[in-house]
Protein backbone atom coordinates (compact mmCIF):
# COMPACT_ATOMS: atom_id res chain seq x y z
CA UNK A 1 29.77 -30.01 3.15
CA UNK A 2 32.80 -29.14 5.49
CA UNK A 3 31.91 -26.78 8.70
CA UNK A 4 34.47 -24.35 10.10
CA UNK A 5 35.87 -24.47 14.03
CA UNK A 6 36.43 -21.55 15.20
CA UNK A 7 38.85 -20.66 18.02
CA UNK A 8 37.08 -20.90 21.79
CA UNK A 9 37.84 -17.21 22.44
CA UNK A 10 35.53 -16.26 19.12
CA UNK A 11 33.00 -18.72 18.87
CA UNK A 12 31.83 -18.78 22.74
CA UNK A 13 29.50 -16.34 22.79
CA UNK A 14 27.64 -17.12 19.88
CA UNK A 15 27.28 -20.84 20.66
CA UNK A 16 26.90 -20.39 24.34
CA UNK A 17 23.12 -19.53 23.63
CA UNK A 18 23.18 -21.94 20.95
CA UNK A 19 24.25 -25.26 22.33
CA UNK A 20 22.48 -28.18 20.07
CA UNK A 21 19.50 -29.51 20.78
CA UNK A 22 17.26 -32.06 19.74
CA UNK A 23 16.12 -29.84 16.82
CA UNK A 24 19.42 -28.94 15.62
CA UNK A 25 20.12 -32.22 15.89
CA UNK A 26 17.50 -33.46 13.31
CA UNK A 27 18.47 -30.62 11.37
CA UNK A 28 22.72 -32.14 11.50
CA UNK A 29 20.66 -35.49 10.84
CA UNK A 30 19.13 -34.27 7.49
CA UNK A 31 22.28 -32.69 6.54
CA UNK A 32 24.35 -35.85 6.58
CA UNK A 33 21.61 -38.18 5.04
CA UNK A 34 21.02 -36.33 1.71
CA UNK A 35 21.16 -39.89 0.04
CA UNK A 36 19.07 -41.45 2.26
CA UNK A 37 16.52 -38.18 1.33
CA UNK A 38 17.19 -38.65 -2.66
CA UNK A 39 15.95 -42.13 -2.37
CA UNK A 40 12.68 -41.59 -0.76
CA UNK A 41 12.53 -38.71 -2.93
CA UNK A 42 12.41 -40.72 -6.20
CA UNK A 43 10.06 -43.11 -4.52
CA UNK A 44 7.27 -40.79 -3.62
CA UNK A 45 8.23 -40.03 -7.77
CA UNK A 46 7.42 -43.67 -8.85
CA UNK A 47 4.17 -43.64 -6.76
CA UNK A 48 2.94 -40.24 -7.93
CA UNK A 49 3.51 -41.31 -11.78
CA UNK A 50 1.47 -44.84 -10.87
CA UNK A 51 -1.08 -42.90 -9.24
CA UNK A 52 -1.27 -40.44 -11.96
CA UNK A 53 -1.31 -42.35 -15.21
CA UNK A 54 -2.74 -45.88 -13.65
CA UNK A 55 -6.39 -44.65 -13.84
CA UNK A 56 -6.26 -42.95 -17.26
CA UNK A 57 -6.07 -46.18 -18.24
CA UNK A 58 -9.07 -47.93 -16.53
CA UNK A 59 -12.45 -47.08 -17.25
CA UNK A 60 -14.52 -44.81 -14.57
CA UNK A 61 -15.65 -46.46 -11.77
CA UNK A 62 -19.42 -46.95 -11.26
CA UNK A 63 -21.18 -46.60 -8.41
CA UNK A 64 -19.86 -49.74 -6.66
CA UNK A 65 -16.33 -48.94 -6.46
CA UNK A 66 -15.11 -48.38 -3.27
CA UNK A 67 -11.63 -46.78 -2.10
CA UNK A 68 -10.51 -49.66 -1.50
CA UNK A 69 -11.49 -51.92 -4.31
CA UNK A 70 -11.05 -49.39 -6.91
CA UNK A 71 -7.30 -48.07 -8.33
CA UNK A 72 -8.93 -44.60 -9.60
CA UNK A 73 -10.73 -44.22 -6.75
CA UNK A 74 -7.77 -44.86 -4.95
CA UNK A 75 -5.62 -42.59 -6.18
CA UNK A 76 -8.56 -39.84 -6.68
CA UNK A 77 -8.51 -40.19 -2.48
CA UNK A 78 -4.66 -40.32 -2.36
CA UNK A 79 -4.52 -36.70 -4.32
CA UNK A 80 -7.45 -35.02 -3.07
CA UNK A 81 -8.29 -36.58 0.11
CA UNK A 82 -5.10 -37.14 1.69
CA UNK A 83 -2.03 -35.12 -0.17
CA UNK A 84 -3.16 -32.11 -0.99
CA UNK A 85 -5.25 -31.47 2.59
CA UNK A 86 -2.08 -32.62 4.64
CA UNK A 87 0.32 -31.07 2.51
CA UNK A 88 -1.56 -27.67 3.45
CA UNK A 89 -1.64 -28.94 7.14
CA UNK A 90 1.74 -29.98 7.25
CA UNK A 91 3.44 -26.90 5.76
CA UNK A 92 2.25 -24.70 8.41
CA UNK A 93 3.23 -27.16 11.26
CA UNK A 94 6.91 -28.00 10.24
CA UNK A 95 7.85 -25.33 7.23
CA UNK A 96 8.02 -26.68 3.56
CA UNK A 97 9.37 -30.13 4.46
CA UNK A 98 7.33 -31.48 1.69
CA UNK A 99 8.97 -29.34 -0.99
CA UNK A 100 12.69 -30.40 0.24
CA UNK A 101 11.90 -34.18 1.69
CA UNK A 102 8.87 -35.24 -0.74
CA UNK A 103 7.62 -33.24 -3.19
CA UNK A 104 8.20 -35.10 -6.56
CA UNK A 105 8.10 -32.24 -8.81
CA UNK A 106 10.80 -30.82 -6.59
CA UNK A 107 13.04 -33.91 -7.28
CA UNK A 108 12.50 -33.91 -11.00
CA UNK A 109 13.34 -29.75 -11.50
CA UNK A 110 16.44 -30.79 -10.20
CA UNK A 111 17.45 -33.60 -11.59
CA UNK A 112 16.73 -32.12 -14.72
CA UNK A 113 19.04 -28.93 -13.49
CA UNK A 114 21.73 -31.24 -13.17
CA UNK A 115 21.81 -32.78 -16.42
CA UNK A 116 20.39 -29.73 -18.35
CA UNK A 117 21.70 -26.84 -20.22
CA UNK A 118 22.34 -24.39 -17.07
CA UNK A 119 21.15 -21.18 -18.83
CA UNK A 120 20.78 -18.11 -15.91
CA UNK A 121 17.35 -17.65 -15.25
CA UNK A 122 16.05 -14.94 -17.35
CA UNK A 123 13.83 -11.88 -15.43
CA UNK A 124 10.76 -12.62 -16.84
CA UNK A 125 10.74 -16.29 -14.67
CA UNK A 126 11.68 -13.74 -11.56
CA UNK A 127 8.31 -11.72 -11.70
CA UNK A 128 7.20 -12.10 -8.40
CA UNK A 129 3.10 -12.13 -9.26
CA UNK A 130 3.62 -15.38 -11.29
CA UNK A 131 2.93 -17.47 -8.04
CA UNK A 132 -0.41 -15.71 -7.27
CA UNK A 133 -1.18 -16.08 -11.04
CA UNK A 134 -0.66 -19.47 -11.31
CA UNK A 135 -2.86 -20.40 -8.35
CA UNK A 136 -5.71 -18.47 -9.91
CA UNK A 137 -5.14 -20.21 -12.99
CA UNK A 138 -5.22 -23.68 -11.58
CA UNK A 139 -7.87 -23.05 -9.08
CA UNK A 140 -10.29 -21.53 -11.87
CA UNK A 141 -9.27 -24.51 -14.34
CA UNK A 142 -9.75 -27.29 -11.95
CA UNK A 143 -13.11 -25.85 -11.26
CA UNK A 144 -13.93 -25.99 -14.98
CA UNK A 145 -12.57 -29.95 -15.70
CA UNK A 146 -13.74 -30.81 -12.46
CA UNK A 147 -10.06 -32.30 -10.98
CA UNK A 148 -11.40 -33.47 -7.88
CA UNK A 149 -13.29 -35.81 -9.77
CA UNK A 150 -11.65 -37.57 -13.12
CA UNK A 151 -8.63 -38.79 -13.52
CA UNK A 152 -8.06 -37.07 -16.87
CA UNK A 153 -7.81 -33.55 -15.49
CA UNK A 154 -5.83 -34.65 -12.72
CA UNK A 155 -2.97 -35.97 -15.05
CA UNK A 156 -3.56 -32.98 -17.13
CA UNK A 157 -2.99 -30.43 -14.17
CA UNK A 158 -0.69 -32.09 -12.13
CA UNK A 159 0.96 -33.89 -14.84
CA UNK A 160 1.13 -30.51 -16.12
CA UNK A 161 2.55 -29.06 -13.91
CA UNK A 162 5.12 -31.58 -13.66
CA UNK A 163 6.21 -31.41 -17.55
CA UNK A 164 6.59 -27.81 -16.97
CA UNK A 165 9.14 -28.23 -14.07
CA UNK A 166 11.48 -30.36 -15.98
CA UNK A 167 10.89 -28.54 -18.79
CA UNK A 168 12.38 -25.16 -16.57
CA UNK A 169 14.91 -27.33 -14.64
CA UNK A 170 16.76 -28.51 -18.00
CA UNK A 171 16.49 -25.09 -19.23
CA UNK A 172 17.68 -22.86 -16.24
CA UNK A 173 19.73 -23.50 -13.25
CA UNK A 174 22.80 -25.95 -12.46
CA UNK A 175 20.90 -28.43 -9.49
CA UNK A 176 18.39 -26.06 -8.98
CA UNK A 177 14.72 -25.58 -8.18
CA UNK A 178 14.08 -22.49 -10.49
CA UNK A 179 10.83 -24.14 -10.94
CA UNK A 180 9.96 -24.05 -7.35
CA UNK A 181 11.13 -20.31 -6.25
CA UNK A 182 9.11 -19.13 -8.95
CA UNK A 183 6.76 -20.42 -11.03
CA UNK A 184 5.08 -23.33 -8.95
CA UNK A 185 1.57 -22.58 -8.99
CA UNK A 186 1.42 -23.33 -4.77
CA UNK A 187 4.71 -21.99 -3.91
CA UNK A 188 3.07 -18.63 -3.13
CA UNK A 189 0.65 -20.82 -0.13
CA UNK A 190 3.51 -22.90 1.22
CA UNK A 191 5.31 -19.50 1.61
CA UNK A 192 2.48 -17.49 3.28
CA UNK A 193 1.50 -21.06 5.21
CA UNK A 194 5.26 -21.86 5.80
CA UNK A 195 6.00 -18.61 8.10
CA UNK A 196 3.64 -19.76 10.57
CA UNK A 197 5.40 -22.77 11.33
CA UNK A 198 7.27 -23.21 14.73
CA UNK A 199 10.55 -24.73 13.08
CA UNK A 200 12.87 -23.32 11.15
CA UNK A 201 16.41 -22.97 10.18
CA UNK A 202 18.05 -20.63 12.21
CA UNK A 203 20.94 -17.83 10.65
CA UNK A 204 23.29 -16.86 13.35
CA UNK A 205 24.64 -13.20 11.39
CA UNK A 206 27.10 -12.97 14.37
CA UNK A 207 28.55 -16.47 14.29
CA UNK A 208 28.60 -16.22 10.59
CA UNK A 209 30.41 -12.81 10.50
CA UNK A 210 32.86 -14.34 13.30
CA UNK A 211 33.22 -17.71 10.91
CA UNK A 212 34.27 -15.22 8.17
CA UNK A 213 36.59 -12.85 10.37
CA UNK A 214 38.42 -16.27 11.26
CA UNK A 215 39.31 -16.70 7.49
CA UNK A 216 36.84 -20.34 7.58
CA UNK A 217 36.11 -21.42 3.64
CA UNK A 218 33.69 -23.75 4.09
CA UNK A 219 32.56 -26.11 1.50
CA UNK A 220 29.56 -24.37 -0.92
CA UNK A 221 25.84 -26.08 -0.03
CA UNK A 222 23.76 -26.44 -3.05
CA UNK A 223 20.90 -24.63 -1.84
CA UNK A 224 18.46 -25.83 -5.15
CA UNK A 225 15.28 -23.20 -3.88
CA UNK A 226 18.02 -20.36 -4.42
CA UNK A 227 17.29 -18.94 -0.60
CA UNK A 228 20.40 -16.11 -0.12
CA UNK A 229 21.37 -18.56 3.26
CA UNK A 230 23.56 -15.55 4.82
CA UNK A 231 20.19 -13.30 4.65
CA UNK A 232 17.82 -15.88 5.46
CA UNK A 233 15.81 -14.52 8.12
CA UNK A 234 12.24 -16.30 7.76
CA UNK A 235 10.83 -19.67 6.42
CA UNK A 236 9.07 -18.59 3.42
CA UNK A 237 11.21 -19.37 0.86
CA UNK A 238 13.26 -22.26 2.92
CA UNK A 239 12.72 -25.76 1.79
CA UNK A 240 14.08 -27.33 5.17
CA UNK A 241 16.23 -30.17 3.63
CA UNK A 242 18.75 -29.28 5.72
CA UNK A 243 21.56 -29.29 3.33
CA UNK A 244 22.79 -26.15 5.33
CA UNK A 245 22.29 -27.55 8.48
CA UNK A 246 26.17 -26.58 10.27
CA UNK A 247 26.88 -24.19 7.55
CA UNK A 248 29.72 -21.72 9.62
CA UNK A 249 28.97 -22.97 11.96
CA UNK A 250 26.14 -20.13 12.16
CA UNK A 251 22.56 -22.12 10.70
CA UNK A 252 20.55 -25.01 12.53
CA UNK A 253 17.36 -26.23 12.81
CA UNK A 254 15.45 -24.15 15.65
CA UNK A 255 12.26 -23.21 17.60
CA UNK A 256 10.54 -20.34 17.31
CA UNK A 257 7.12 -18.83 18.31
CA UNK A 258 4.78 -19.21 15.43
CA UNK A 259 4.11 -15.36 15.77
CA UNK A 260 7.46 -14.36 14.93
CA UNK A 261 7.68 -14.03 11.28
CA UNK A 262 4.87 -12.52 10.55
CA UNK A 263 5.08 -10.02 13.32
CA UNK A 264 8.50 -9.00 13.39
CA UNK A 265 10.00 -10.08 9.88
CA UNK A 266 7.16 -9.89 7.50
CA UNK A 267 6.74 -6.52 7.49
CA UNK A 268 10.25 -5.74 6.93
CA UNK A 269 9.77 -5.92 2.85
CA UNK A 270 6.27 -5.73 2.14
CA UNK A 271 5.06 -8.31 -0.69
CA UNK A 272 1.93 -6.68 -2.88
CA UNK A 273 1.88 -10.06 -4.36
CA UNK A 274 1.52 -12.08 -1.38
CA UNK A 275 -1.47 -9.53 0.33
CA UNK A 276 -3.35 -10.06 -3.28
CA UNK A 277 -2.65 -13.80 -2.84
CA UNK A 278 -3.93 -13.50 1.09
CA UNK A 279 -7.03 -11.45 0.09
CA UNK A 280 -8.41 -12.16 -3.03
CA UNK A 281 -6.62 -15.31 -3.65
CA UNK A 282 -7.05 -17.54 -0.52
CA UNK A 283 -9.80 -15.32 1.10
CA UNK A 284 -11.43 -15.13 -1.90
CA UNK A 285 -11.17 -17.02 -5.05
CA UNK A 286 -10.84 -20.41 -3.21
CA UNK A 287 -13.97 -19.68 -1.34
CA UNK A 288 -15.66 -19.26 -4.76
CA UNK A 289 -14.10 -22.23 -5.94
CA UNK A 290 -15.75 -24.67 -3.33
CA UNK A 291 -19.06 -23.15 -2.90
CA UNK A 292 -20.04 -22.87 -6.55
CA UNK A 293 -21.13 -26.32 -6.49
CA UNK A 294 -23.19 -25.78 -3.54
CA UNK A 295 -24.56 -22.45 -4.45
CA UNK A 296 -28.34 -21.68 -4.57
CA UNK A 297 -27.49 -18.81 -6.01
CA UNK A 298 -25.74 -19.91 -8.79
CA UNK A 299 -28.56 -21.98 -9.62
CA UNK A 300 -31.20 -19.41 -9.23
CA UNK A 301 -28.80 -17.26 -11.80
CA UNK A 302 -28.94 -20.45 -14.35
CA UNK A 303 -32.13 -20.83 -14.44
CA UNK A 304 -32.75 -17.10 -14.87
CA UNK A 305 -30.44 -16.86 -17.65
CA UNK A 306 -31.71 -19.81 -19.29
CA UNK A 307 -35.12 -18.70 -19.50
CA UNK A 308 -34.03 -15.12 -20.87
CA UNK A 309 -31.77 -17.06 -23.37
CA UNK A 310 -34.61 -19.31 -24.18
CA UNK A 311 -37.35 -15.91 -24.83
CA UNK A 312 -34.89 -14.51 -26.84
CA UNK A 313 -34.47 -17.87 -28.78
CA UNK A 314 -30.61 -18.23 -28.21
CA UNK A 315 -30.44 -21.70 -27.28
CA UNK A 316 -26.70 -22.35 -28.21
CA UNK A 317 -25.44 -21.89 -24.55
CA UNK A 318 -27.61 -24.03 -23.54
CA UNK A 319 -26.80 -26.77 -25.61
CA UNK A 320 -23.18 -26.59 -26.71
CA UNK A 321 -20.41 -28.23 -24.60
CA UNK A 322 -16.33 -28.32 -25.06
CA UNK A 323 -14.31 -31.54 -24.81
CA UNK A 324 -13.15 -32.59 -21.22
CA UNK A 325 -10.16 -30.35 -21.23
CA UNK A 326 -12.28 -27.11 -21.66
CA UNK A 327 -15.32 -27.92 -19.39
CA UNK A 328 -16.51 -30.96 -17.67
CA UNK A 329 -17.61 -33.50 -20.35
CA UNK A 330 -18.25 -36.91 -19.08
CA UNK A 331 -22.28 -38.17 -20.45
CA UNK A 332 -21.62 -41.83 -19.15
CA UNK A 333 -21.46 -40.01 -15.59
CA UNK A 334 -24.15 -37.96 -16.08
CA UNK A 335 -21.93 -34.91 -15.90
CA UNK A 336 -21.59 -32.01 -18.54
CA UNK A 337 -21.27 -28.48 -18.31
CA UNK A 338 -22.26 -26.41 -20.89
CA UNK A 339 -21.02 -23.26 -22.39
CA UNK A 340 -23.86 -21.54 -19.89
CA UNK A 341 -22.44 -23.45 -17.00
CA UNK A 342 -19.11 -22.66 -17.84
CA UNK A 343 -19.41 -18.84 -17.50
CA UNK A 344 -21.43 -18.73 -14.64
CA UNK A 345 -18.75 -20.94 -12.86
CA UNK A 346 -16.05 -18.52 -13.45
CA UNK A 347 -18.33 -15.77 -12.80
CA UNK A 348 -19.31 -16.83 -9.74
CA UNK A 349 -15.75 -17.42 -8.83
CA UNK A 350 -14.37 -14.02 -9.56
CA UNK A 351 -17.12 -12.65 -8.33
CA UNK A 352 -16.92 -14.12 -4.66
CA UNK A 353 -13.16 -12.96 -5.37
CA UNK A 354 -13.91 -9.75 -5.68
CA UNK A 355 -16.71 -9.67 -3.18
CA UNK A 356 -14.51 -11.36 -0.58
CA UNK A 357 -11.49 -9.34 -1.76
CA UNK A 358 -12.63 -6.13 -1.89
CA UNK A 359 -14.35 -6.05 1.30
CA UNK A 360 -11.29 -7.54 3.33
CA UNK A 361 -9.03 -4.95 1.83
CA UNK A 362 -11.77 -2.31 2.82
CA UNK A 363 -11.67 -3.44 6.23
CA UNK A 364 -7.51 -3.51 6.52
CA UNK A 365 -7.27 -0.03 4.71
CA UNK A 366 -9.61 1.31 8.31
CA UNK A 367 -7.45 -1.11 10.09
CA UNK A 368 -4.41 0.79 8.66
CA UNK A 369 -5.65 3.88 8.86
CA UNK A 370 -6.86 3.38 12.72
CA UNK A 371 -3.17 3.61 13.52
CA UNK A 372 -2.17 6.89 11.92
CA UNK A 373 -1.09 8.35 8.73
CA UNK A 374 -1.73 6.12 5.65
CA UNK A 375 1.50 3.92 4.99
CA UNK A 376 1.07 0.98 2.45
CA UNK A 377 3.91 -1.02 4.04
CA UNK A 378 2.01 -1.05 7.27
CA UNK A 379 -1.33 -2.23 4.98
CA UNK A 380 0.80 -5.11 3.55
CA UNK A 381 1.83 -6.09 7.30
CA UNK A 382 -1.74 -5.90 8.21
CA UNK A 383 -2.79 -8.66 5.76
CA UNK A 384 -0.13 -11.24 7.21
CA UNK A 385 -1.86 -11.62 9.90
CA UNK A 386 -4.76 -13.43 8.12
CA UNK A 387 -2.61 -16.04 6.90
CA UNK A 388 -3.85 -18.21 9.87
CA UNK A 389 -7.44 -17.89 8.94
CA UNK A 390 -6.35 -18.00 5.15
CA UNK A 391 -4.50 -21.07 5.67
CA UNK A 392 -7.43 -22.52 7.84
CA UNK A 393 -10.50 -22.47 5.20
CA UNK A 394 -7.75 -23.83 2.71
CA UNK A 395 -7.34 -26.52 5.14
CA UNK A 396 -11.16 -27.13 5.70
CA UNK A 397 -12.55 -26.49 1.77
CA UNK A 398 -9.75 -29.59 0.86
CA UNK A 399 -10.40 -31.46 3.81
CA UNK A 400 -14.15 -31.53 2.80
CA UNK A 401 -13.16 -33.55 -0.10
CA UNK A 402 -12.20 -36.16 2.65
CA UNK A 403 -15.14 -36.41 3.80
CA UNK A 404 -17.15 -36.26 1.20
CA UNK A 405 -15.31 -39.34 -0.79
CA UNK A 406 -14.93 -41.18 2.62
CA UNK A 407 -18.90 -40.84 3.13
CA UNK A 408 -19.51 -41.79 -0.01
CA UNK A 409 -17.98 -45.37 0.91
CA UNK A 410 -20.13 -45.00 3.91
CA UNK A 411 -17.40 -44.18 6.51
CA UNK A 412 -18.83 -41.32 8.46
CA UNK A 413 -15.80 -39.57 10.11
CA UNK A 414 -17.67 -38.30 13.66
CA UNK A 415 -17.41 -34.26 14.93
CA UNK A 416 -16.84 -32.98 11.84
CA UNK A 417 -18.99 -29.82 12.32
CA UNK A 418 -17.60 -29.22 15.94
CA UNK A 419 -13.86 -29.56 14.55
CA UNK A 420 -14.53 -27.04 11.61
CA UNK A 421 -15.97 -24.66 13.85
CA UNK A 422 -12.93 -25.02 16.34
CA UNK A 423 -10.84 -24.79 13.46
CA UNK A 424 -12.60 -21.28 12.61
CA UNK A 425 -12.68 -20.01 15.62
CA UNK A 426 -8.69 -20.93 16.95
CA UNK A 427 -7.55 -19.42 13.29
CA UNK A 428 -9.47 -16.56 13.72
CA UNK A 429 -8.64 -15.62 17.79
CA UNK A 430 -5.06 -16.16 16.21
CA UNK A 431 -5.14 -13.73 13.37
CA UNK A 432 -6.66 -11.27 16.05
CA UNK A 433 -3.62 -12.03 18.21
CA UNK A 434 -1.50 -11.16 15.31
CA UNK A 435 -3.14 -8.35 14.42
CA UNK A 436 -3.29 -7.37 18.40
CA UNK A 437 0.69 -7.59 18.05
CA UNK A 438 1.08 -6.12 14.65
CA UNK A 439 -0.40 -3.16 15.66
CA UNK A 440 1.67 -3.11 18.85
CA UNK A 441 5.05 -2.25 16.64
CA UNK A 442 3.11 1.02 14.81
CA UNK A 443 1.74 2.71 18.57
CA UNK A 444 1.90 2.88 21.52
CA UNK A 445 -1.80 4.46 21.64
CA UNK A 446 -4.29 1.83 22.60
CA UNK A 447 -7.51 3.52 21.50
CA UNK A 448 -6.16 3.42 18.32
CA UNK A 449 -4.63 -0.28 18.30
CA UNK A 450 -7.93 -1.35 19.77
CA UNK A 451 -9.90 0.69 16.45
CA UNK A 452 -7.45 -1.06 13.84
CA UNK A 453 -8.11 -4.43 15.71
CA UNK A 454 -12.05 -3.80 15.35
CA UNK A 455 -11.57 -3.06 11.54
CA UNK A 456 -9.34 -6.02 11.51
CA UNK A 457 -12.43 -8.35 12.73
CA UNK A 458 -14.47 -6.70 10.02
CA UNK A 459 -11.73 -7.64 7.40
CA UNK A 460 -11.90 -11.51 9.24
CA UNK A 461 -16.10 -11.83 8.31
CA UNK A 462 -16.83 -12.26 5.11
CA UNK A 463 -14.23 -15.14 4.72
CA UNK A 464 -15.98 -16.68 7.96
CA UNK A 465 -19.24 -15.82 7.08
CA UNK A 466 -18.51 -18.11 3.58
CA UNK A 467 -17.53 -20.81 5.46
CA UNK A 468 -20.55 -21.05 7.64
CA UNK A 469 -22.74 -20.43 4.54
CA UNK A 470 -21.31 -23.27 3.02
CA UNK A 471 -20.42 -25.63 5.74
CA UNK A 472 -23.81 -25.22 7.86
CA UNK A 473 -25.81 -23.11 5.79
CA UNK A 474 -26.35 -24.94 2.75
């Protein structure tokens, strides 16, 4: 890619206040070393495939494989335990770095762009709820073949998942990521998790109108996640690998308060999508999702049913299971759902979804409403400002699968209670801070900012009081 110099007398201005730094720097760094980034790209590819199909192929480990003795048990760790936890972690520290550096599904979409048959991208791919969908989906699904556990559901799901990005890449797009802008079953979390990040890549619109006035033509950047660069205002959609870094001279790598998306960007267009992902998505079905398992309740329900089924001399339920791809079927381990289990799973789920959900959305409608007349972009602006909370039980329900296989080996991480409760409480004084800030932009009137910021707390409880149920509770 070729930059434009503009003449002192037009370009001082703009760069005066924009002399690089070490940030724009890296950013200039990642721009120049795109080979250097393909290469470790296609390694963390031949790792992920050995990690993925490598324990299909050996039996199940018994109870005296360890982490490190043990290649399933391994790579169970390496998905669960490690990725997917610090992927979350990650994305909200330094933007979606792992989508444009690492992520091999990312790599493959677009190598398979490249080579494939470059059809436009038809508007039913372009729906903007399929994100949200597709992380129900695979939440709900993974519950069912239990995907934490077997290596059989994890190749299905992620291997998946991965057949279905090539599959897009060859079909749509000329070295592009249409599988990443919109169908990736996460993209919708790295998005949400990705605008609370305190890097990003900076559009100058004044050094890029003054790069345009000059007459500069610039060579094109291939940006593969489809971001409109001149527009780019936030780091939702951004995959930060830099390939615009320079671009006009007008987009570098920057610092920014982690506040300022969602408080002064994200209500700009409001995104129905992303609140129901925020709300009954993140807030709600994932909450469902990792308590089930721990659930008195649930239990207390089963056995209910099952003696009501068992009066009424229906034992089928009870009895009949589905092959491992349906519901958890694994009678060497001990471990079979049956049809019974199976629908009070996903019962449970949706209905701590709904639960969750609808209370939350209770709580930001008052919020919304404490600040004057009813306006649903203001609602959708509201919910942004749970992300950080959002984004934190993500954070802890996947980092409990850390600890869980790492105490199974008998390594007992210490202060693991004390850091999930300072992890609750920091993400939820944020969100409050965000709210506090939100509510700043729609008046001036603090009786009424401080009555949206009470409902706001309300909407912030039942998510926390989940977490403490399951964490300390049960």
């Amino acid at each position: 890619m070729t930059t434009c110099t503009l003449p002192e007398r037009d370009r001082a201005p703009a760069l005066a206040a924009a002399q690089p730094d070490v940030w724009a720097h890296l950013g200039d760094w990642l721009q120049r070393h795109q080979r250097t980034i393909h290469k470790t790209q296609w390694t963390v590819v031949a790792i992920y495939l050995v990690l993925l199909i490598v324990p299909v192929l050996r039996p199940l480990p018994d109870n005296a494989a360890y982490i490190w003795t043990n290649v399933t048990r391994f790579a169970q760790f390496a998905f669960w335990g490690i990725w997917w936890p610090f992927v979350i972690l990650g994305t909200a520290l330094v933007g979606r770095m792992w989508c444009g550096l690492l992520c091999p599904e990312g790599a493959i979409t677009e190598y398979a762009s490249s080579v494939g048959r470059a059809r436009a991208t038809p508007r039913w791919i372009t729906w903007a709820g399929w994100p949200t969908v597709a992380f129900a989906i695979t939440t709900i699904y993974g519950q069912m073949v239990s995907v934490y556990q077997y290596p059989l559901p994890t190749l299905l799901i992620l291997g998946g998942s991965t057949v279905a990005a090539a599959a897009v890449g060859y079909l749509y797009g000329r070295n592009k990521r249409v599988w990443c802008r919109y169908l990736c079953p996460v993209s919708g979390v790295f998005a949400l998790l990705a605008k609370l990040a305190p890097l990003h890549f900076h559009v100058d619109p004044e050094q890029w109108r003054q790069s345009q006035s000059a007459g500069c033509r610039p060579g094109p950047v291939n940006c593969a996640p489809l971001v409109p660069l001149k527009n780019m205002r936030g780091a939702s959609a951004c995959h930060m690998c830099g390939r615009c870094s320079g671009f006009r001279g007008a987009i570098r790598l920057a610092r920014r308060s982690p506040n300022n998306e969602i408080v002064h960007v994200a209500g700009q267009t409001p995104k129905p999508w992303e609140t129901i992902l925020i709300v009954f998505g993140l807030m709600g079905l994932v909450v469902g999702a990792f308590q089930w398992s721990s659930s008195p309740f649930l239990i207390s329900i089963k056995q209910w049913a099952a003696q009501n089924l068992i009066s009424a001399n229906v034992t089928w339920p009870l009895d009949t299971t589905a092959p491992w791809w349906v519901l958890t079927n694994y009678p060497l381990k001990n471990d079979v759902l049956t049809l019974l289990d199976g629908a009070l799973l996903i019962a449970y789920i949706f209905a701590g979804a709904l639960a969750c959900g609808g209370a939350i959305t209770l709580m930001l409608a008052l919020a919304t409403r404490s600040l004057g007349s009813w306006k649903a972009a203001r609602f959708h602006h509201m919910a942004q400002a749970l992300i950080p909370l959002a984004g934190a039980g993500v954070f802890l329900g996947l980092s409990a699968l850390t600890v869980t296989q790492l105490r199974s080996d008998g390594i007992m991480l210490p202060y693991v209670s004390e850091a999930r409760a300072s992890i609750l409480i920091l993400a939820t004084l944020w969100s409050a801070t965000l709210c506090w800030k939100i509510t700043g932009l729609y008046s001036d009137r603090t009786a009424r900012r401080i009555a949206a910021l009470a409902a706001f707390c309300g909407a912030m409880l039942p998510a926390n009081a989940a977490w403490f149920v399951l964490f300390w509770v049960w």
